[in-house]
N, C-alpha and C. Protein backbone atom coordinates (compact mmCIF):
# COMPACT_ATOMS: atom_id res chain seq x y z
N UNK A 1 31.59 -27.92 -3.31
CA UNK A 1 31.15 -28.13 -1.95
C UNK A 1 30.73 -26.79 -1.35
N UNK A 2 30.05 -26.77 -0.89
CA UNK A 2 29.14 -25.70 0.35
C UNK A 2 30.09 -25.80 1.41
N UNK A 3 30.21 -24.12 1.96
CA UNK A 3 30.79 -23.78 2.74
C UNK A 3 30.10 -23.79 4.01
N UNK A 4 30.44 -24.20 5.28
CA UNK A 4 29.88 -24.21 6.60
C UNK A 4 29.06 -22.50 6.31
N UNK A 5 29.53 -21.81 6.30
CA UNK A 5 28.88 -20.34 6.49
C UNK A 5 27.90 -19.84 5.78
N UNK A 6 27.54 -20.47 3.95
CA UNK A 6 27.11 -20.46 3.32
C UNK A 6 25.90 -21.41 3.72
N UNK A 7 25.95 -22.72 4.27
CA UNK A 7 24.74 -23.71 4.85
C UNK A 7 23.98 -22.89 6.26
N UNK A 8 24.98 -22.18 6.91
CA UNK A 8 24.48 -21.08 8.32
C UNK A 8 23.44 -20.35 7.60
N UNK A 9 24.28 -19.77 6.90
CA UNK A 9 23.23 -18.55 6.05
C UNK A 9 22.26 -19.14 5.68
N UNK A 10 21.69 -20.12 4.74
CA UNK A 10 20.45 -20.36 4.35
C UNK A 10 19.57 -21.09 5.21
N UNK A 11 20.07 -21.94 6.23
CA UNK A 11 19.63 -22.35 7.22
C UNK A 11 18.55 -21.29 8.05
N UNK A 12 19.34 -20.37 7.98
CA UNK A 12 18.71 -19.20 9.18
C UNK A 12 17.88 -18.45 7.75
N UNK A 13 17.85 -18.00 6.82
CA UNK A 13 17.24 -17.76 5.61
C UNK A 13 16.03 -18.66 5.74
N UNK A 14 16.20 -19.59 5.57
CA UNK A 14 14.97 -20.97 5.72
C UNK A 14 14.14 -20.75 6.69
N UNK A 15 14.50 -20.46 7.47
CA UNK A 15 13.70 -20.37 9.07
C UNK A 15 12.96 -19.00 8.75
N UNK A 16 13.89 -17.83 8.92
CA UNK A 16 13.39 -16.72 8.81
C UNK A 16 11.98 -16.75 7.46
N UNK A 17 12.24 -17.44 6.90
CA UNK A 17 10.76 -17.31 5.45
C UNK A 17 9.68 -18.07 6.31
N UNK A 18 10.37 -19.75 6.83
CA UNK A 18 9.16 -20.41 7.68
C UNK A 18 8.45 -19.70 9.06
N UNK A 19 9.13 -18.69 9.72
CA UNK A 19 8.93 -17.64 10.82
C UNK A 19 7.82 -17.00 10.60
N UNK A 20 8.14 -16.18 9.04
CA UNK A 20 7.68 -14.95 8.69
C UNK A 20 6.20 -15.58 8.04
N UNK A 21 6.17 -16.24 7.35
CA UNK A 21 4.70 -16.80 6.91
C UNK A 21 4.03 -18.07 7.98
N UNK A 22 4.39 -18.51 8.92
CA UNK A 22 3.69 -18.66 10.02
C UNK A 22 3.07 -17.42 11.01
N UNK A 23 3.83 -16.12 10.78
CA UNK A 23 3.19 -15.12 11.67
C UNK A 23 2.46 -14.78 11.05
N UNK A 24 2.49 -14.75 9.63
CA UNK A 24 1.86 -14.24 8.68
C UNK A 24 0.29 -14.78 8.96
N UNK A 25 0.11 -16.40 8.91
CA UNK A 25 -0.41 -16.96 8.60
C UNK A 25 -1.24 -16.30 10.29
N UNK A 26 -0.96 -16.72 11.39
CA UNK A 26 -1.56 -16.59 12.58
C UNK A 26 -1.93 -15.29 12.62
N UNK A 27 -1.60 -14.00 12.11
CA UNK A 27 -1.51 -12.67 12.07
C UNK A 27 -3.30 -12.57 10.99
N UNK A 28 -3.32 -13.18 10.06
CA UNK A 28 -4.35 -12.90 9.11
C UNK A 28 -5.41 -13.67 9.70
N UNK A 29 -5.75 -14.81 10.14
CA UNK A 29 -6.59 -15.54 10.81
C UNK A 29 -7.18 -15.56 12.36
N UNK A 30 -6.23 -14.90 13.00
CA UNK A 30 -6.54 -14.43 14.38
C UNK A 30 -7.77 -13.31 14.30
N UNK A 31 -8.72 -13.74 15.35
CA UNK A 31 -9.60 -13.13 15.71
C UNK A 31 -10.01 -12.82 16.69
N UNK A 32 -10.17 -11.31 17.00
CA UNK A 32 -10.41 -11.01 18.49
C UNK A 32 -11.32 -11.71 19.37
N UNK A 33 -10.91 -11.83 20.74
CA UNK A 33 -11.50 -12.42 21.12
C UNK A 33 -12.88 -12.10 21.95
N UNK A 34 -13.04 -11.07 21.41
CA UNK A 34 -14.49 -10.18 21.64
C UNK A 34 -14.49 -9.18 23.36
N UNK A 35 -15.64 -9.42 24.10
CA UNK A 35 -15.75 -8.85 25.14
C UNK A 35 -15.72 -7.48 25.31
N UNK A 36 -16.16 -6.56 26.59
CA UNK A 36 -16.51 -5.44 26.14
C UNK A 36 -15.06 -4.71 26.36
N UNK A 37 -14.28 -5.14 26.40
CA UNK A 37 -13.13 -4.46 26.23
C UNK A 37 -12.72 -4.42 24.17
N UNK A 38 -13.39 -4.61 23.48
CA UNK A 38 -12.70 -5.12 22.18
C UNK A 38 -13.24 -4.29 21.14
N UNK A 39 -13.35 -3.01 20.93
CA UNK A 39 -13.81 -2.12 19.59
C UNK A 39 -13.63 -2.39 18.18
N UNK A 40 -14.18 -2.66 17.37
CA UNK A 40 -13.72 -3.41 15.90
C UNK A 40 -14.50 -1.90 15.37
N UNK A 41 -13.59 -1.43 14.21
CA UNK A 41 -14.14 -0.23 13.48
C UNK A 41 -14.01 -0.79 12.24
N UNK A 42 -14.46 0.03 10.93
CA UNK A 42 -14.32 -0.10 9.58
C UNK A 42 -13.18 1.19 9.11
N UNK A 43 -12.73 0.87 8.43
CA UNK A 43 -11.44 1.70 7.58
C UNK A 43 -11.64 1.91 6.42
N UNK A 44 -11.76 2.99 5.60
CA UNK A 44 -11.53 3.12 4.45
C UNK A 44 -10.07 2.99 3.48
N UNK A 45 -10.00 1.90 2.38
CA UNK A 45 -8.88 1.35 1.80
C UNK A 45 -7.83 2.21 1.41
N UNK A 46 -6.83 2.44 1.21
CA UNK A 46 -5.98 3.29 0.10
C UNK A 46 -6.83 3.46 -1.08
N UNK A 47 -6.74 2.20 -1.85
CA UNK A 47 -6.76 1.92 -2.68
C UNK A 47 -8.33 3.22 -2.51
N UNK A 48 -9.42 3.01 -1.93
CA UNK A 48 -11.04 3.89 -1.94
C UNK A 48 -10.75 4.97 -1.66
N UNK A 49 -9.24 5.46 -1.19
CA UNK A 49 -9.33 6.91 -0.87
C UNK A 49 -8.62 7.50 -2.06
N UNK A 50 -7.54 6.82 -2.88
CA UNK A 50 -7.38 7.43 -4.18
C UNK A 50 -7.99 7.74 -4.89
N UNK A 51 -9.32 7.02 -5.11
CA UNK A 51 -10.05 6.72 -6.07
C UNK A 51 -10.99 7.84 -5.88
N UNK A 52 -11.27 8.04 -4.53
CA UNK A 52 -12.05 9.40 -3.94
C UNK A 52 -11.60 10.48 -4.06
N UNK A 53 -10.26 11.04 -3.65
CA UNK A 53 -9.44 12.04 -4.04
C UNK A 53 -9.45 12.26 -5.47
N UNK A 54 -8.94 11.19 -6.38
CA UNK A 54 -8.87 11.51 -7.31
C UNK A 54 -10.24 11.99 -8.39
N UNK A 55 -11.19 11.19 -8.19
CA UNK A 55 -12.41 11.91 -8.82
C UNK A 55 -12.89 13.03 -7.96
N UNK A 56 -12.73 13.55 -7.46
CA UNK A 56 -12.68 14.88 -6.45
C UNK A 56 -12.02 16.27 -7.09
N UNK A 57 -10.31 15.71 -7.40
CA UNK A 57 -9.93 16.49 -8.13
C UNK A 57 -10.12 16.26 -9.30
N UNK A 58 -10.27 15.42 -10.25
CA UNK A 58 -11.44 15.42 -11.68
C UNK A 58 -12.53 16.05 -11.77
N UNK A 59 -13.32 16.17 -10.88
CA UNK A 59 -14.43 17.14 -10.99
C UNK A 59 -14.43 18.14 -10.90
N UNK A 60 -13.34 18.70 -10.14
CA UNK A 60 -12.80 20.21 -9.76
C UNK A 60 -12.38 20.54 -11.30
N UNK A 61 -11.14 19.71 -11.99
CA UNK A 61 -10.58 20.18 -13.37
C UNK A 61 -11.63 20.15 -14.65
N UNK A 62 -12.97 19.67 -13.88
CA UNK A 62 -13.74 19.97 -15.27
C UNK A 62 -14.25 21.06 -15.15
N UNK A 63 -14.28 21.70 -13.87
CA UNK A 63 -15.28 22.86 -13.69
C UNK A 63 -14.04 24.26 -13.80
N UNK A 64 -12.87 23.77 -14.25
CA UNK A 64 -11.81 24.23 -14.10
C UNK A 64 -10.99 25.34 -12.86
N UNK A 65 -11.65 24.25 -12.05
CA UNK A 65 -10.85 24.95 -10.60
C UNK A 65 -9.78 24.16 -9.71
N UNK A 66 -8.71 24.91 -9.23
CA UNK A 66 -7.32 24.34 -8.87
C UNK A 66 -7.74 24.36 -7.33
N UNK A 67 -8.30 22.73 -6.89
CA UNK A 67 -8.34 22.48 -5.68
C UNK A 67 -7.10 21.79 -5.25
N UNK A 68 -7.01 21.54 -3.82
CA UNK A 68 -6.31 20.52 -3.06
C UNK A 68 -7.38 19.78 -2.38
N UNK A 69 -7.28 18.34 -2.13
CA UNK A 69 -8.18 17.30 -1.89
C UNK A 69 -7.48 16.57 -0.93
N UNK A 70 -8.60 16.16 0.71
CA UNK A 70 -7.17 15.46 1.44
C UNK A 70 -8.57 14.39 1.71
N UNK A 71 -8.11 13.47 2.35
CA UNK A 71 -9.20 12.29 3.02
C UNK A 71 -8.49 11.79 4.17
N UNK A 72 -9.34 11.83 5.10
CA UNK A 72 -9.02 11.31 6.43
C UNK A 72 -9.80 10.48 6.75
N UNK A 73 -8.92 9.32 7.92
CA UNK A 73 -9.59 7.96 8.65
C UNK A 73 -10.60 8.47 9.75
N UNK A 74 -10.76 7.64 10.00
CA UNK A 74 -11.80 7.82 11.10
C UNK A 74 -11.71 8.26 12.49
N UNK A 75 -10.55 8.57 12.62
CA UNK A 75 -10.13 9.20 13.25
C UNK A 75 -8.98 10.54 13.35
N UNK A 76 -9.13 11.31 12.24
CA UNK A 76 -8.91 12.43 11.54
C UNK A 76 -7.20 12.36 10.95
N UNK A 77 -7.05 11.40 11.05
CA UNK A 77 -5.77 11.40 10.44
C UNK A 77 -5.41 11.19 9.02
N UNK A 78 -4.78 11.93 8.27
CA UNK A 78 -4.66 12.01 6.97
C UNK A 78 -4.33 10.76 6.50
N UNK A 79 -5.54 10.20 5.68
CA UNK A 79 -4.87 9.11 4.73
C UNK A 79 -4.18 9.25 3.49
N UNK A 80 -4.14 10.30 2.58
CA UNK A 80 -3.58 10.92 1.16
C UNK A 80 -3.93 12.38 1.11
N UNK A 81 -3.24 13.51 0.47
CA UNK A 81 -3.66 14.99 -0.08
C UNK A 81 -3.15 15.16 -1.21
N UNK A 82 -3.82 15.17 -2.22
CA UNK A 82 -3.75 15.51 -3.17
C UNK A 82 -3.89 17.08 -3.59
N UNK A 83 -2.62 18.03 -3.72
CA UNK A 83 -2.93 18.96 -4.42
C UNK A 83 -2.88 19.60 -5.91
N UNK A 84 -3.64 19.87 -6.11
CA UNK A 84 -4.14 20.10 -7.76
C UNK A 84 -2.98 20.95 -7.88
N UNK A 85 -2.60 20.84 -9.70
CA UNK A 85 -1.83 22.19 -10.43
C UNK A 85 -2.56 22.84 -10.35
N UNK A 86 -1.73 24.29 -10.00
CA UNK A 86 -2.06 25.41 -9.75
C UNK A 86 -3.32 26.02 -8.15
N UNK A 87 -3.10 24.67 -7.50
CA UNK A 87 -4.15 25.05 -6.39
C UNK A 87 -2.95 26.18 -5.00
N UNK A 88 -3.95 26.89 -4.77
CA UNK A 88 -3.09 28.00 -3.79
C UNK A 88 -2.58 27.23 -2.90
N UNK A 89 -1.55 27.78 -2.09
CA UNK A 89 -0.66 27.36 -0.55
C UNK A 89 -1.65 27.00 0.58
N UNK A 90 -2.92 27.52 0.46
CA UNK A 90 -3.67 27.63 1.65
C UNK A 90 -4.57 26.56 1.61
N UNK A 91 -4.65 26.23 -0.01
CA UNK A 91 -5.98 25.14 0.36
C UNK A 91 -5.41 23.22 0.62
N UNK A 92 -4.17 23.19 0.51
CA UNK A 92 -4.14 21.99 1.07
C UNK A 92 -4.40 21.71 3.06
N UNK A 93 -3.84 22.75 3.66
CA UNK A 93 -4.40 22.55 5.41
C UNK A 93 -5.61 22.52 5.17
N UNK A 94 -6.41 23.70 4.43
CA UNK A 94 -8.11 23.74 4.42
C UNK A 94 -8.33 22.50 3.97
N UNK A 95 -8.12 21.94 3.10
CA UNK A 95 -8.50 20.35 2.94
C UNK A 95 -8.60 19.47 3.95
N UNK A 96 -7.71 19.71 4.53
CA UNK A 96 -7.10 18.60 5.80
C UNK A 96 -8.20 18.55 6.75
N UNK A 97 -8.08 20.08 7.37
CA UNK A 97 -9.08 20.41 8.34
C UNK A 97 -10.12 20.33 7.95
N UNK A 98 -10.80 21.10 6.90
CA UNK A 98 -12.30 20.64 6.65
C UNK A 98 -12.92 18.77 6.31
N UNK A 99 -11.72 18.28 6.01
CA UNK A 99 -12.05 16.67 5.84
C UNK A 99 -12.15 16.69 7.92
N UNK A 100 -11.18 16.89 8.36
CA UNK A 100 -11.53 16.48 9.96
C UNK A 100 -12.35 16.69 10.52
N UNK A 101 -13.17 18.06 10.19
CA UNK A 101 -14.32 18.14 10.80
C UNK A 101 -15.58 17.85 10.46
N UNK A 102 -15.60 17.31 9.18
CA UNK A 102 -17.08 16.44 8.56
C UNK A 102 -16.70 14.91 9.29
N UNK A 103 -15.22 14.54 9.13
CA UNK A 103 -15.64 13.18 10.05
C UNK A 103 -15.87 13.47 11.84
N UNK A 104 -15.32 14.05 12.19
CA UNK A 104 -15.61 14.72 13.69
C UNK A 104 -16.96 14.42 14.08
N UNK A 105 -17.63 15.33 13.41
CA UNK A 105 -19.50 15.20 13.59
C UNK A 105 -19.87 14.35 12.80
N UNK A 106 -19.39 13.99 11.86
CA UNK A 106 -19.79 12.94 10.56
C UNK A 106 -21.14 14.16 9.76
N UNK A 107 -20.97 14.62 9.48
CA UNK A 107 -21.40 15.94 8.62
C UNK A 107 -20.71 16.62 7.57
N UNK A 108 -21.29 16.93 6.65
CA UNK A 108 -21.15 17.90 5.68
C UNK A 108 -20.64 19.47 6.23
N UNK A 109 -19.44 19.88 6.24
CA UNK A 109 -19.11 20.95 7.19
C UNK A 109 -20.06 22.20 6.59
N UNK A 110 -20.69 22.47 5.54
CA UNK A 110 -21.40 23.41 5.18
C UNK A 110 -23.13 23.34 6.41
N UNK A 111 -22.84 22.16 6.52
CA UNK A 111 -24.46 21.53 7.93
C UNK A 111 -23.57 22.33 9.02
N UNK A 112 -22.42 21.90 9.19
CA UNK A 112 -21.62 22.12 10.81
C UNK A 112 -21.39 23.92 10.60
N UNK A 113 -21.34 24.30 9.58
CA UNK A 113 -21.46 26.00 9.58
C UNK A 113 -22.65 26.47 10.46
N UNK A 114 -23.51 26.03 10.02
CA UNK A 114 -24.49 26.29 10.39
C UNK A 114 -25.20 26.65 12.33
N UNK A 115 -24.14 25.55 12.84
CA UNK A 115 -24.25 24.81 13.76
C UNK A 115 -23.18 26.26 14.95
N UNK A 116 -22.43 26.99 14.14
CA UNK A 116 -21.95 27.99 15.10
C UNK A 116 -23.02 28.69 15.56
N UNK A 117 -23.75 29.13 14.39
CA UNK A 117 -24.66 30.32 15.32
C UNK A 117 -24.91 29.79 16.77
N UNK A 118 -25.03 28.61 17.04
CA UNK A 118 -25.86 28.17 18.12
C UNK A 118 -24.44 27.85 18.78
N UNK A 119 -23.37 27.55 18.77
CA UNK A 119 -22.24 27.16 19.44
C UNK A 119 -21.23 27.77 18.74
N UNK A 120 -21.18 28.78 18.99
CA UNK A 120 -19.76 29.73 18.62
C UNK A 120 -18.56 29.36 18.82
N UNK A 121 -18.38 28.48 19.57
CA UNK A 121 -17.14 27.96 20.93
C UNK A 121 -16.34 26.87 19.45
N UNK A 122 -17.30 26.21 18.76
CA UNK A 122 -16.68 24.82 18.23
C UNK A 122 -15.45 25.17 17.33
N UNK A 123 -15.79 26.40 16.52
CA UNK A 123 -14.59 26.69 15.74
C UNK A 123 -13.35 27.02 16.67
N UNK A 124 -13.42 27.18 17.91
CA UNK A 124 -11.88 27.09 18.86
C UNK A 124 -11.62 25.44 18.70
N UNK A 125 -12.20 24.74 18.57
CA UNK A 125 -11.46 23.08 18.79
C UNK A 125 -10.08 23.16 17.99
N UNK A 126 -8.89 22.41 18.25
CA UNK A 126 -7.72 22.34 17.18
C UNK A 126 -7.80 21.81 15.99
N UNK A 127 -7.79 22.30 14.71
CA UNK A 127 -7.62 21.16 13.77
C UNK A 127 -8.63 21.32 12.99
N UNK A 128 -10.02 22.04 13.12
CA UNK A 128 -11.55 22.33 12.62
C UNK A 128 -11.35 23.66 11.60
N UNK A 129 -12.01 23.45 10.87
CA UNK A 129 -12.15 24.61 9.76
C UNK A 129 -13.66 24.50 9.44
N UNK A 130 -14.81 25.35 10.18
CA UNK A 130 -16.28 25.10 9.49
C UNK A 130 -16.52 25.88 8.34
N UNK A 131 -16.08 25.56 7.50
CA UNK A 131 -16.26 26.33 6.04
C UNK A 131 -16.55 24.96 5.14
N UNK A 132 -17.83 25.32 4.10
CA UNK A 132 -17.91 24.19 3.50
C UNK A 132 -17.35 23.44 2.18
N UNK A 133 -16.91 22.22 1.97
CA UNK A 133 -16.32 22.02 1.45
C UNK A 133 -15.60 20.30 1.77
N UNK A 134 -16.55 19.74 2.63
CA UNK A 134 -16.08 18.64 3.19
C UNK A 134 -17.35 17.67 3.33
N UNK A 135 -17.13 15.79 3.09
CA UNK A 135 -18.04 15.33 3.69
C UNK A 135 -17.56 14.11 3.94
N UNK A 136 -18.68 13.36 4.85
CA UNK A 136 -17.67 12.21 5.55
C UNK A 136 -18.27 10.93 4.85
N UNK A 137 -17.43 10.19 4.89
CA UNK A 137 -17.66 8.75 4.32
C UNK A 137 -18.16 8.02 5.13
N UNK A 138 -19.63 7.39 5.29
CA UNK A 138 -19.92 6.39 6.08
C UNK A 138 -20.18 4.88 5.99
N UNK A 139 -20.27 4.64 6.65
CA UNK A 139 -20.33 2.26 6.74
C UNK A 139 -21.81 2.54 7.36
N UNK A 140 -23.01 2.17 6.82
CA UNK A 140 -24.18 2.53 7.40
C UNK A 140 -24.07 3.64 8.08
N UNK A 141 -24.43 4.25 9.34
CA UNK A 141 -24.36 5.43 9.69
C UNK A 141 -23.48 5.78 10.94
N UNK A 142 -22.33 5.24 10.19
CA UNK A 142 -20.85 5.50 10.92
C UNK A 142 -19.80 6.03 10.41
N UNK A 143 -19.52 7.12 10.98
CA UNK A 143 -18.42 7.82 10.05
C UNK A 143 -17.35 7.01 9.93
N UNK A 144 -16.48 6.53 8.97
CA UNK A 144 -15.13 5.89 8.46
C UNK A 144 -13.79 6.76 7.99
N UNK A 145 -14.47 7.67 7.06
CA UNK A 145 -13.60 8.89 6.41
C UNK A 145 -14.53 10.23 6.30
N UNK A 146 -13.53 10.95 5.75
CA UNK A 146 -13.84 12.09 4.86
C UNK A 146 -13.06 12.62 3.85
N UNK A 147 -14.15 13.35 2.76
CA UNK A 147 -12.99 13.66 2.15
C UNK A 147 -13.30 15.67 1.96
N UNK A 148 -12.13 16.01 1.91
CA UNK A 148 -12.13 17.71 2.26
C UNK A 148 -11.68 17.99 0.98
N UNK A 149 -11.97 19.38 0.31
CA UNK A 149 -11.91 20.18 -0.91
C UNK A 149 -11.69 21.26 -0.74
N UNK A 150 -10.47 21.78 -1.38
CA UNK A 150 -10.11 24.00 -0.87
C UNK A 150 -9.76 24.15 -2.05
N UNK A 151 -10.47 25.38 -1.94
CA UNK A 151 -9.30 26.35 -3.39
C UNK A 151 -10.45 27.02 -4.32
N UNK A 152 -11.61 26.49 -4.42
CA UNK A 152 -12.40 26.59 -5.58
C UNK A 152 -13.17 28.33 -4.62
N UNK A 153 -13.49 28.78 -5.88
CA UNK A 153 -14.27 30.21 -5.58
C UNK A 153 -14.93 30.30 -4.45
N UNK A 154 -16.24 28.96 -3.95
CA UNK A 154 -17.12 28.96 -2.87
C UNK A 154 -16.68 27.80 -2.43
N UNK A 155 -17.68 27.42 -1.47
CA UNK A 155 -17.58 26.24 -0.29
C UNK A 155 -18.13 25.29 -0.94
N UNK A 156 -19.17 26.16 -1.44
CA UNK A 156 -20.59 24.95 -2.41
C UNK A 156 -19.83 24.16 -3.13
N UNK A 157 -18.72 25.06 -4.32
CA UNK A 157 -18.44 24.33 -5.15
C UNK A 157 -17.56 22.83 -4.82
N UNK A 158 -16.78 23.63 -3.64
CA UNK A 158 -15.62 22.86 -2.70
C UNK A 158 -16.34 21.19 -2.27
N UNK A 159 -17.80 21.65 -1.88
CA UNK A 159 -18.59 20.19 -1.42
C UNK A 159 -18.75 19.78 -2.06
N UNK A 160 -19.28 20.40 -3.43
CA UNK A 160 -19.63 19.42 -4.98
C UNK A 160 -18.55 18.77 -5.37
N UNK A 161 -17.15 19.02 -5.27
CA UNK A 161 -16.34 18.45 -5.69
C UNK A 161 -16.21 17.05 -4.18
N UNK A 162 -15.78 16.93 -3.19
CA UNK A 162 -16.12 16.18 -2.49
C UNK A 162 -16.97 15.03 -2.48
N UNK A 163 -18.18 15.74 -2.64
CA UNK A 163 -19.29 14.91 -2.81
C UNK A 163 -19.04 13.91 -4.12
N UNK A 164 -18.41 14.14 -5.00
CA UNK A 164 -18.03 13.51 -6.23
C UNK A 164 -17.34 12.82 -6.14
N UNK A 165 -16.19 12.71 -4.88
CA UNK A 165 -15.37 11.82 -4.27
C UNK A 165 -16.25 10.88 -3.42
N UNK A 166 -16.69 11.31 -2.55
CA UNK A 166 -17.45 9.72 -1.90
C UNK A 166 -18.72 9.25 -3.47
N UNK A 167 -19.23 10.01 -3.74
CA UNK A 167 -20.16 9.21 -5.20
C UNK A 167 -18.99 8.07 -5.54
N UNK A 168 -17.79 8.25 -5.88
CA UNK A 168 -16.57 7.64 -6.88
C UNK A 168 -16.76 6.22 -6.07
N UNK A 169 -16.71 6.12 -4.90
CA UNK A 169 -16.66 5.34 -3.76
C UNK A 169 -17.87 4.58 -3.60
N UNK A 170 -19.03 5.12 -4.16
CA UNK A 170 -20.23 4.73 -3.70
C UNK A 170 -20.62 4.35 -1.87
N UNK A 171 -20.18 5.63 -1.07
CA UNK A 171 -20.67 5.62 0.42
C UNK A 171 -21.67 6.48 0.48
């Protein structure tokens, strides 16, 4: 025989599963209900930013250079950093930051170098590194991500490796 406390327990067990996949269910099917209060963006996956990082740092280890690789959302927040064996202390922030500021402008930060001569001021923003080595992932011509590259000899090389990360992605 079943114990009163033992029938409590699964009772409330029962519920809690029928709870949880009814929110579930209303949670996945709900759709905003538009109006100009309602912004819908695109996100780049985990799953597309590993895959970016990681052929990023594959391209770096063929050319045999010890990068760190970071990718950020669309709104500069780190989605993964990957730092390579043997990549220096310094180039995982440079990753970070140079991924933030190709999605920032949605540019190639080696373009946004460029862009001091004429605005000296931008490299004060928090969080920006214009050194190249970064580029941003777009949904037609909307920035989503980026992905940032440090460590390698130049900037160039730093973007080539990058650039090999969104290729991986096909953006």
């Amino acid at each position: 025989m079943i114990s009163t406390r033992t029938r409590i327990a699964a009772t409330v067990a029962g519920l809690a599963a029928v709870g949880v996949t009814t929110v579930g269910a209303v949670s996945a099917t709900a759709a905003p209900s538009g109006g100009k209060d309602v912004v819908q963006t695109s996100h780049l996956t985990i799953g597309a930013a590993q895959k970016a990082a990681q052929a990023a740092l594959d391209a770096a280890g063929k050319a045999g250079q010890h990068v760190s690789v970071a990718v950020v959302d669309r709104d500069g927040n780190t989605i993964l950093t990957l730092r390579g064996d043997g990549a220096g202390p310094q180039s995982y922030s440079s990753a970070q930051r140079k991924a933030f500021t190709a999605v920032s402008w949605n540019a190639k930060t080696s373009e946004l170098a460029g862009r001091l001569q004429q605005t000296p001021t931008l490299k004060d923003i928090d969080g920006t590194l214009f050194l190249a080595g970064a580029v941003p992932v777009t949904a037609g011509a909307t920035p989503i991500a980026a992905v940032g590259v440090a460590g390698a000899p130049s900037g160039a090389q730093d973007e080539a490796f990058a650039q090999a990360g969104v290729d991986a992605i096909g953006k």
